[in-house]
C-alpha atoms as a PDB file:
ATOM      1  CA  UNK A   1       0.000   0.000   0.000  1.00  0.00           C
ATOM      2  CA  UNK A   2       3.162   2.592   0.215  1.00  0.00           C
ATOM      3  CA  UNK A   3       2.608   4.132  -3.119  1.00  0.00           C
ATOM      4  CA  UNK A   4      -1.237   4.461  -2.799  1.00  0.00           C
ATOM      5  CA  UNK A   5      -0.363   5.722   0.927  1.00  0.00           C
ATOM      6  CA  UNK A   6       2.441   7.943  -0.334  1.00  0.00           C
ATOM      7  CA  UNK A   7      -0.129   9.611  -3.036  1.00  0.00           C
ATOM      8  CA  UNK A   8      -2.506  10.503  -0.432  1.00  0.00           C
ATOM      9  CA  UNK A   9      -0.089  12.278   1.712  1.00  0.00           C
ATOM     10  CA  UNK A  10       0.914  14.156  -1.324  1.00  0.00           C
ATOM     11  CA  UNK A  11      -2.518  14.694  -2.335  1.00  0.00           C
ATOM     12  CA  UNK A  12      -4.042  16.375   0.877  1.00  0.00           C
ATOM     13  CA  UNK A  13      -0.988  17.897   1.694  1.00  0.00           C
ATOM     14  CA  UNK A  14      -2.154  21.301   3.746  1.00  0.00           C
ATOM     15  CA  UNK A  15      -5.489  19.888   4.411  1.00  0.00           C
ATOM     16  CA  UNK A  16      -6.666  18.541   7.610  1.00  0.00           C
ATOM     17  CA  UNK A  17      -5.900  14.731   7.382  1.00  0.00           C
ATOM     18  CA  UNK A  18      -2.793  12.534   9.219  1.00  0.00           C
ATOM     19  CA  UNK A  19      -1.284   9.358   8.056  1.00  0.00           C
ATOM     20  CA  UNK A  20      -0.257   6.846  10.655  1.00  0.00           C
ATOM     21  CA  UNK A  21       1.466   3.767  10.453  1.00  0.00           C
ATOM     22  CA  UNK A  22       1.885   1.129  12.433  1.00  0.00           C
ATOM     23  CA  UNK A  23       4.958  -1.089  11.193  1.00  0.00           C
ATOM     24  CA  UNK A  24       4.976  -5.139  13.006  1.00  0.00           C
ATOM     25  CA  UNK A  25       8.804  -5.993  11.739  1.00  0.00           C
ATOM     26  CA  UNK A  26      10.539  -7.447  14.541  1.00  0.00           C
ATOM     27  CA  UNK A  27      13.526  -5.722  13.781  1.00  0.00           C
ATOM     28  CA  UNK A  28      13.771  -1.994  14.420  1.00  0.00           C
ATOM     29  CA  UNK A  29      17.106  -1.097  12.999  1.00  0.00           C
ATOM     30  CA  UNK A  30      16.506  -3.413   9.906  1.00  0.00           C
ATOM     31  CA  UNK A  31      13.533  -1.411   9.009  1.00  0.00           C
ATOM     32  CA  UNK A  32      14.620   2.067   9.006  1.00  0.00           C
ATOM     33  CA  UNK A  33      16.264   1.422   5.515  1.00  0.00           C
ATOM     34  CA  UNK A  34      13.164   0.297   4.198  1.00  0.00           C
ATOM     35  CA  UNK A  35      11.411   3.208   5.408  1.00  0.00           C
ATOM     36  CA  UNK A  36      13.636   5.282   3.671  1.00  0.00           C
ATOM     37  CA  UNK A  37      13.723   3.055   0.414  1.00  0.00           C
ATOM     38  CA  UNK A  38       9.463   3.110   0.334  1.00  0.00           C
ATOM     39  CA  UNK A  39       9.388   7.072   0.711  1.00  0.00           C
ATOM     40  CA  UNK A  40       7.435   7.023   4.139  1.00  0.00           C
ATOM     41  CA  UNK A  41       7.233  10.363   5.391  1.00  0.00           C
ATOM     42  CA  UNK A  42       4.363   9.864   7.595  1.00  0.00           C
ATOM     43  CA  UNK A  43       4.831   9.137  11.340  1.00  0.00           C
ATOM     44  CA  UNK A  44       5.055   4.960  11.681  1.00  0.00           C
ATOM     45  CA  UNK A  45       5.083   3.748  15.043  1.00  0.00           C
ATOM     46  CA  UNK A  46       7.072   0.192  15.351  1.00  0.00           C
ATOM     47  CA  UNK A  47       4.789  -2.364  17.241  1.00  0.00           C
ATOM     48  CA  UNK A  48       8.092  -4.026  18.809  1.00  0.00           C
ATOM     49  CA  UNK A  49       9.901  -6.663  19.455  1.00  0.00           C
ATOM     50  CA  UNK A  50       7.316  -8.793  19.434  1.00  0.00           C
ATOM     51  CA  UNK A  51       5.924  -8.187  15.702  1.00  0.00           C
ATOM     52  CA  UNK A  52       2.561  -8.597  15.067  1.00  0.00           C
ATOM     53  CA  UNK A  53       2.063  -9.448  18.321  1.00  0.00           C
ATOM     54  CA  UNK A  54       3.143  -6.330  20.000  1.00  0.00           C
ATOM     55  CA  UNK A  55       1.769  -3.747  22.061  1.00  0.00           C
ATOM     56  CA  UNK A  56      -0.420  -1.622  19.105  1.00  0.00           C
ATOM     57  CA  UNK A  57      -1.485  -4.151  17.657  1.00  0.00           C
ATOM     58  CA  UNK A  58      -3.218  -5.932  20.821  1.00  0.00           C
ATOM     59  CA  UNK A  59      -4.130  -2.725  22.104  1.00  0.00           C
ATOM     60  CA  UNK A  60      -6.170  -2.512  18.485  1.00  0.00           C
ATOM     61  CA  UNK A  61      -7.023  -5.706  18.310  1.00  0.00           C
ATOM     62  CA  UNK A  62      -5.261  -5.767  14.683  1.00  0.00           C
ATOM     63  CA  UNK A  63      -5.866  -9.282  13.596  1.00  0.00           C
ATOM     64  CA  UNK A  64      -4.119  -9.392   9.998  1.00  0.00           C
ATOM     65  CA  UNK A  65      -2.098  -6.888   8.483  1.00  0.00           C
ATOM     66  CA  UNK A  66      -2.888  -4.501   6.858  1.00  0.00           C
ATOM     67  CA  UNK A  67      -5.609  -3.255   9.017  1.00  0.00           C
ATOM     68  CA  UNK A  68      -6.557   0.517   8.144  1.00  0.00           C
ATOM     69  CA  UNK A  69      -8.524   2.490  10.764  1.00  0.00           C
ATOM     70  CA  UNK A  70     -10.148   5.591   9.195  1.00  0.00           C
ATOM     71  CA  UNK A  71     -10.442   8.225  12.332  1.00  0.00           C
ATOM     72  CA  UNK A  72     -12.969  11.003  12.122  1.00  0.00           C
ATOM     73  CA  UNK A  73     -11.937  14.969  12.881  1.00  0.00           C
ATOM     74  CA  UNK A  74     -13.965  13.902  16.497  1.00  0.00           C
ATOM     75  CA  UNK A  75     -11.536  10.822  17.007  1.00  0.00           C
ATOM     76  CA  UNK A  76     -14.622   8.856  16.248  1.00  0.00           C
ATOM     77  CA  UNK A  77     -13.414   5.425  13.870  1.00  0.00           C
ATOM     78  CA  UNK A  78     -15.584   5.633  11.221  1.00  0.00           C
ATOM     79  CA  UNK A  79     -14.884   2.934   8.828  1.00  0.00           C
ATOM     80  CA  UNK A  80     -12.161   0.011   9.228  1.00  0.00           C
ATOM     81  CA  UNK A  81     -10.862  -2.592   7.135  1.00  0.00           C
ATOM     82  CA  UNK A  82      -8.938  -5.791   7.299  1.00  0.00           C
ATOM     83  CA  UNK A  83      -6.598  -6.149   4.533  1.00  0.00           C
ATOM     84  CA  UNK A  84      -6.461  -3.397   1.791  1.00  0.00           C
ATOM     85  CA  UNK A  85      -9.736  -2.035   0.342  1.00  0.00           C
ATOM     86  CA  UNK A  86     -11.133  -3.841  -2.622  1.00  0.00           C
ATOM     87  CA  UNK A  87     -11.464  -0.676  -4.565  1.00  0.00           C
ATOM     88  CA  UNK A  88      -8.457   1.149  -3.662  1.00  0.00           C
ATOM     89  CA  UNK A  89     -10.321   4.278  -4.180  1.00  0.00           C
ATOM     90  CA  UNK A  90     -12.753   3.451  -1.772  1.00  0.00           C
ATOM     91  CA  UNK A  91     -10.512   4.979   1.009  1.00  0.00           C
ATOM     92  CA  UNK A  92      -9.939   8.035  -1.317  1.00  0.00           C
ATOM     93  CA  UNK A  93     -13.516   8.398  -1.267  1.00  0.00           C
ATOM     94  CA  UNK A  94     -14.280   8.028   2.655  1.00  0.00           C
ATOM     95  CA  UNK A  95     -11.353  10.274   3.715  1.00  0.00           C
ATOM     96  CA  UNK A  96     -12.672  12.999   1.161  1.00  0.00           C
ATOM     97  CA  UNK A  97     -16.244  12.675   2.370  1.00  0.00           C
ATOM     98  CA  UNK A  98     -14.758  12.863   6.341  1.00  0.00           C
ATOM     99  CA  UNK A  99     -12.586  15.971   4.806  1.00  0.00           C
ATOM    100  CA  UNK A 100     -15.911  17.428   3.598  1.00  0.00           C
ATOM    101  CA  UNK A 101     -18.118  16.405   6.664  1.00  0.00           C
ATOM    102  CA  UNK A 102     -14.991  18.032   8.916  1.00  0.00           C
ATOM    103  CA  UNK A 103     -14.646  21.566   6.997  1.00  0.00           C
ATOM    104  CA  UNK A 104     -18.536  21.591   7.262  1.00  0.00           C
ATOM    105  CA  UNK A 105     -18.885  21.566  10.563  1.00  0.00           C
ATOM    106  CA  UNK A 106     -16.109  24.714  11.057  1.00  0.00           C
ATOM    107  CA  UNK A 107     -19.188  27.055   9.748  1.00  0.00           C
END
């Protein structure tokens, strides 16, 4: 999902959204090459030692990976998905209708 990820952070640059990830490789050190490689820019929290197991992850109850979380402007989870979206503009859509929804309720 990096390059779709990497488009939307490039996309709604300036506007009021945040990418998050949560990364489950065991190995700290051993990723921060291939976060550099894949472009991310975004914040990515490691999930430790301990992998997919770790502390995020149970505290989410993330059950396969990737699990996407789509947080409201309230904090509110408003849609979630196990695995990557079928139509992988389908989380284009939902953030731009929680973009919408958010800069509507400013007024």
């Amino acid at each position: 999902m990096y390059p779709h990820e990497r488009s939307l952070v490039k996309k709604l640059e300036g506007k009021p959204f945040a990418l998050l990830g949560v990364n489950s490789d065991r190995d700290r050190e051993a990723l921060k090459p291939t976060l550099a490689q894949e472009q991310i820019t975004w914040r990515s929290f490691w999930n430790g030692a301990g992998g997919t197991q770790g502390p995020i992850a149970s505290a989410w109850g993330v059950s396969g990976w990737p699990t996407l979380y789509l947080i409201d402007h309230k904090g509110v989870i408003r849609k979630h998905w196990l695995g990557s979206p079928r139509d992988p503009l389908e989380l284009d859509r939902e953030i731009e209708a929680l973009l919408n929804e958010a800069a509507s309720t400013k007024s």
